[in-house]
Protein backbone atom coordinates (compact mmCIF):
# COMPACT_ATOMS: atom_id res chain seq x y z
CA UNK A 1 149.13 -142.09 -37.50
CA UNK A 2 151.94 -141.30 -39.94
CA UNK A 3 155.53 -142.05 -38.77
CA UNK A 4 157.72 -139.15 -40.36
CA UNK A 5 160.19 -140.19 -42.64
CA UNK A 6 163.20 -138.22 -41.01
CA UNK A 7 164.69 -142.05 -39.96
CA UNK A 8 165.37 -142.20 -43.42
CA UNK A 9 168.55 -141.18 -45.40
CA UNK A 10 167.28 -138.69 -47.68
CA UNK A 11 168.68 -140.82 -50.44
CA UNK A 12 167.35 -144.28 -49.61
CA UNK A 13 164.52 -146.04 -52.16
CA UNK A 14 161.94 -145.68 -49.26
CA UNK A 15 162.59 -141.98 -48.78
CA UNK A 16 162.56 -141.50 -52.50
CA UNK A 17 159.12 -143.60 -52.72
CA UNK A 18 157.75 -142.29 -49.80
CA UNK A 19 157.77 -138.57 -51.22
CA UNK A 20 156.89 -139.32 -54.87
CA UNK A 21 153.72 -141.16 -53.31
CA UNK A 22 153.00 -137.66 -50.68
CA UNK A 23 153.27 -135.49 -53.91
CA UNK A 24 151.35 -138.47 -56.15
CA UNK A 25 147.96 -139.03 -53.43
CA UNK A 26 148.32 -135.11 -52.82
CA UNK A 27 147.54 -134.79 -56.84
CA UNK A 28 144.86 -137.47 -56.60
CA UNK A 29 143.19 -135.77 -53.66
CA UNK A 30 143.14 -132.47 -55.54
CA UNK A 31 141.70 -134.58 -58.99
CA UNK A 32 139.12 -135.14 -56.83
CA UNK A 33 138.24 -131.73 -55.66
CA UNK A 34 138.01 -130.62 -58.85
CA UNK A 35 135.24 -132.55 -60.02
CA UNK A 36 132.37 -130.40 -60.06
CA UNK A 37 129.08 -131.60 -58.80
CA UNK A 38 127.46 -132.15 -62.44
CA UNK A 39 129.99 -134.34 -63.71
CA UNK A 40 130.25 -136.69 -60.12
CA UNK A 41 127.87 -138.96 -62.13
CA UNK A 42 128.13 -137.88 -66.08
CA UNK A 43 129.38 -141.09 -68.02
CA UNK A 44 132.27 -141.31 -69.58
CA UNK A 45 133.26 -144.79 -71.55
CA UNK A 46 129.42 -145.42 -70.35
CA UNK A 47 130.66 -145.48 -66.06
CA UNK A 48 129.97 -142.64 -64.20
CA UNK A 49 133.10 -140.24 -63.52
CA UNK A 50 132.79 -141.47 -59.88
CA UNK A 51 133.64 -145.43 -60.67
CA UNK A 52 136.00 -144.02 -62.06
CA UNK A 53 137.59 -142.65 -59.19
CA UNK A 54 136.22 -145.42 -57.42
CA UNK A 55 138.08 -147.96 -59.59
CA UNK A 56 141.60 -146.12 -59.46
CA UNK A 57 141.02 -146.03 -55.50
CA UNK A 58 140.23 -149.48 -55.23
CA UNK A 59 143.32 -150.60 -56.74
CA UNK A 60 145.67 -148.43 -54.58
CA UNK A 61 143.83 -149.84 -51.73
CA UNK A 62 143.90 -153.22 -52.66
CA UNK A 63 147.06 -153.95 -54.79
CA UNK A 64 149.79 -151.22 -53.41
CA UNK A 65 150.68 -153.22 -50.39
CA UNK A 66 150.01 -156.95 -50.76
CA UNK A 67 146.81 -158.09 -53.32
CA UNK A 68 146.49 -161.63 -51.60
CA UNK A 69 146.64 -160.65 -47.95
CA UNK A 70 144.30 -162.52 -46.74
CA UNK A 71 143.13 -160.24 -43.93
CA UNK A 72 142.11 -157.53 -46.55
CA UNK A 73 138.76 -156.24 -46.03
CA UNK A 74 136.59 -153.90 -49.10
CA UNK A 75 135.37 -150.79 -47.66
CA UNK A 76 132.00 -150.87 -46.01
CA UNK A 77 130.04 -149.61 -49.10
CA UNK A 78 131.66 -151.86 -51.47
CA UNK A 79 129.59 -154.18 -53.20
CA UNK A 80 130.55 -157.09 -55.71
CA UNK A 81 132.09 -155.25 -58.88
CA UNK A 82 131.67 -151.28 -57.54
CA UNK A 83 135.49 -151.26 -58.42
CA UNK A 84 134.91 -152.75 -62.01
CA UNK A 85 134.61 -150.45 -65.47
CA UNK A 86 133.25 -153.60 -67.37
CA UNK A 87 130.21 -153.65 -65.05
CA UNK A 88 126.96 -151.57 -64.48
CA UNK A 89 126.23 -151.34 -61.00
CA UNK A 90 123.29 -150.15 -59.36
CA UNK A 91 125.00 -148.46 -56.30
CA UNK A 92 126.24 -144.79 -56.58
CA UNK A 93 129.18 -143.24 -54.19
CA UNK A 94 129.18 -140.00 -53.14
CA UNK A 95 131.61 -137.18 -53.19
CA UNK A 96 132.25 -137.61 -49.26
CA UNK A 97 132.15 -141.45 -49.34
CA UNK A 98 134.74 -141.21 -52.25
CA UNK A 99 137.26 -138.64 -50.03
CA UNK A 100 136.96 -140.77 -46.87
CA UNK A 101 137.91 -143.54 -48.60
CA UNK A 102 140.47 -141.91 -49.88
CA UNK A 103 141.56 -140.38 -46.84
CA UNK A 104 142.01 -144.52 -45.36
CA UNK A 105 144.43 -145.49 -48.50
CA UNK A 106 146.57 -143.01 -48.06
CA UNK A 107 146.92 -143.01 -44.63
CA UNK A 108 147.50 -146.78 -44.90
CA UNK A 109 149.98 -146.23 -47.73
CA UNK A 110 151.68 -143.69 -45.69
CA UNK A 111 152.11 -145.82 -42.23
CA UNK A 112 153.05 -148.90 -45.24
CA UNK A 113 155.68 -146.81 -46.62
CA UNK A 114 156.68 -145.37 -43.17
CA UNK A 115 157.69 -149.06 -42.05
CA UNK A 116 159.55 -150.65 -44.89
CA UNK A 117 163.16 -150.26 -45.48
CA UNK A 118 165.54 -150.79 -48.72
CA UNK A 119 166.02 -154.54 -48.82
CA UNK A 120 162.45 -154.96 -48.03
CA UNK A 121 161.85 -153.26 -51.60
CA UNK A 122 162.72 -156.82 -52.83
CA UNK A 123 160.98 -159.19 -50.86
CA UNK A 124 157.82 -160.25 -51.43
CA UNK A 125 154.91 -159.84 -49.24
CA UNK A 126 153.24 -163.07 -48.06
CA UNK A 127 151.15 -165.19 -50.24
CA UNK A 128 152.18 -162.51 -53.14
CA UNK A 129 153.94 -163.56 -56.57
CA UNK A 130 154.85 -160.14 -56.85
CA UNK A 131 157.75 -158.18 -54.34
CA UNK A 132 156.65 -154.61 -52.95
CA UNK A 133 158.90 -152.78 -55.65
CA UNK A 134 156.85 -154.36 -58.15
CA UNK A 135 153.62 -153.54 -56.47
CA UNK A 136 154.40 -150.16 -55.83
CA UNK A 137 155.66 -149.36 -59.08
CA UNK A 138 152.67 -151.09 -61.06
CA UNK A 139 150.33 -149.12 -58.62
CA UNK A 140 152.09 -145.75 -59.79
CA UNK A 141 151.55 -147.45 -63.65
CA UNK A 142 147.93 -147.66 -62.96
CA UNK A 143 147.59 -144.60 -60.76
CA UNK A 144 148.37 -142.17 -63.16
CA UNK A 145 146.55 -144.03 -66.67
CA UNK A 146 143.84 -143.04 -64.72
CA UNK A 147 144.60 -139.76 -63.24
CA UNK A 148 145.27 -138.75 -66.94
CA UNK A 149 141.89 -140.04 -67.93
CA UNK A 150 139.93 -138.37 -65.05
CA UNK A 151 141.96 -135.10 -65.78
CA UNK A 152 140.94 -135.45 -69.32
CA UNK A 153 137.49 -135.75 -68.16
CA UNK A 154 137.34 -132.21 -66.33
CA UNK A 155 139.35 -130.76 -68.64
CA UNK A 156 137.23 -131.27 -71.67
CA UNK A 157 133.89 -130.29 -69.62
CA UNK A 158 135.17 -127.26 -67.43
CA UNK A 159 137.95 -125.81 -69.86
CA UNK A 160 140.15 -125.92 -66.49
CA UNK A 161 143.44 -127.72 -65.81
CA UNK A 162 143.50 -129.58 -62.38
CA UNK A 163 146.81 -128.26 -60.30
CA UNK A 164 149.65 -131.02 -60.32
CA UNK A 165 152.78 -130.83 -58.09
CA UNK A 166 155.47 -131.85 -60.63
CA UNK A 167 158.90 -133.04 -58.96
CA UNK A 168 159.51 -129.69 -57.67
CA UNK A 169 156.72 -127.48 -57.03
CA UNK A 170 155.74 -126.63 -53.03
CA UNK A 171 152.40 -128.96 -51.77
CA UNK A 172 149.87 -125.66 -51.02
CA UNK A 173 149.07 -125.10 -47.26
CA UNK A 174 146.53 -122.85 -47.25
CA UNK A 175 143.65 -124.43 -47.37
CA UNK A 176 142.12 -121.87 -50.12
CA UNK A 177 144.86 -122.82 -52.58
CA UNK A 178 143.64 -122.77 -56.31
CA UNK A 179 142.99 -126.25 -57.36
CA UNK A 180 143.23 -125.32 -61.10
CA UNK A 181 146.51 -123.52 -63.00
């Protein structure tokens, strides 16, 4: 369950983190969406659009909140190097096992965000070298390289722009919102 972020001033880090990272997994969930069925396993820089996703997914998951917890556990599907772009694996994801997946990060990263506070920003998770500002920001870094790549991807085959949120623009409610501009 996500905790709201009305305990929040509307100014604090958090607050300002939390939002950017709504608007930012809102943008990757529509990315997704927009992948038409013929390009889910068309290669591009010889790895299937998919590991792509898969790869930018994976590193939210695993390097957003703390990339030495030692309690972290790969999804159920994962196998040894799934998540890397150097490697040719021999297991495919799906569309659905993709947005489920998805669907777990960013409810984690949600409840994460939901539970930290300003000074926390600075502190460094256990076991980690790096402190959650630096994690978070890196993961926003990495995030979006990709996101452009993956966009550039569907672009170039469908002719269509995937919708992005900007700082300002509304999130759509209706479900039957146009996923393109």
């Amino acid at each position: 369950m996500v905790i709201a972020m009305g305990q929040y001033s509307h100014n604090s880090q958090v607050s300002i983190i939390y939002d950017q990272t709504v608007r930012a997994l809102w943008e990757v969930k529509n990315v997704i969406d927009c992948v038409p069925d013929e390009l889910w396993n068309k290669l591009y820089c010889e790895m299937p659009l998919w590991k792509h996703i898969y790869h930018m997914l994976h590193s939210l998951d695993l390097w957003f909140i703390n990339p030495r917890d030692i309690n972290y556990a790969e999804p159920e599907f994962h196998i040894k190097d799934l998540n890397n772009l150097d490697v040719i694996t021999e297991k495919t994801l799906t569309n659905l096992e993709i947005t489920n997946y998805y669907n777990q990060i960013s409810d984690k990263i949600k409840n994460y965000l939901s539970s930290l506070n300003d000074k926390e920003l600075s502190e460094y998770p256990e076991n980690c070298e790096y402190s959650r500002f630096t994690l978070i920001l890196a993961q926003f870094r990495h995030l979006h390289t990709h996101m452009g790549m993956i966009m550039g991807f569907i672009i170039d085959d469908t002719g269509m722009w995937p919708r992005v949120l900007g700082l300002e623009n509304p999130m759509p409610m209706d479900a039957n919102y146009s996923k393109f501009f």
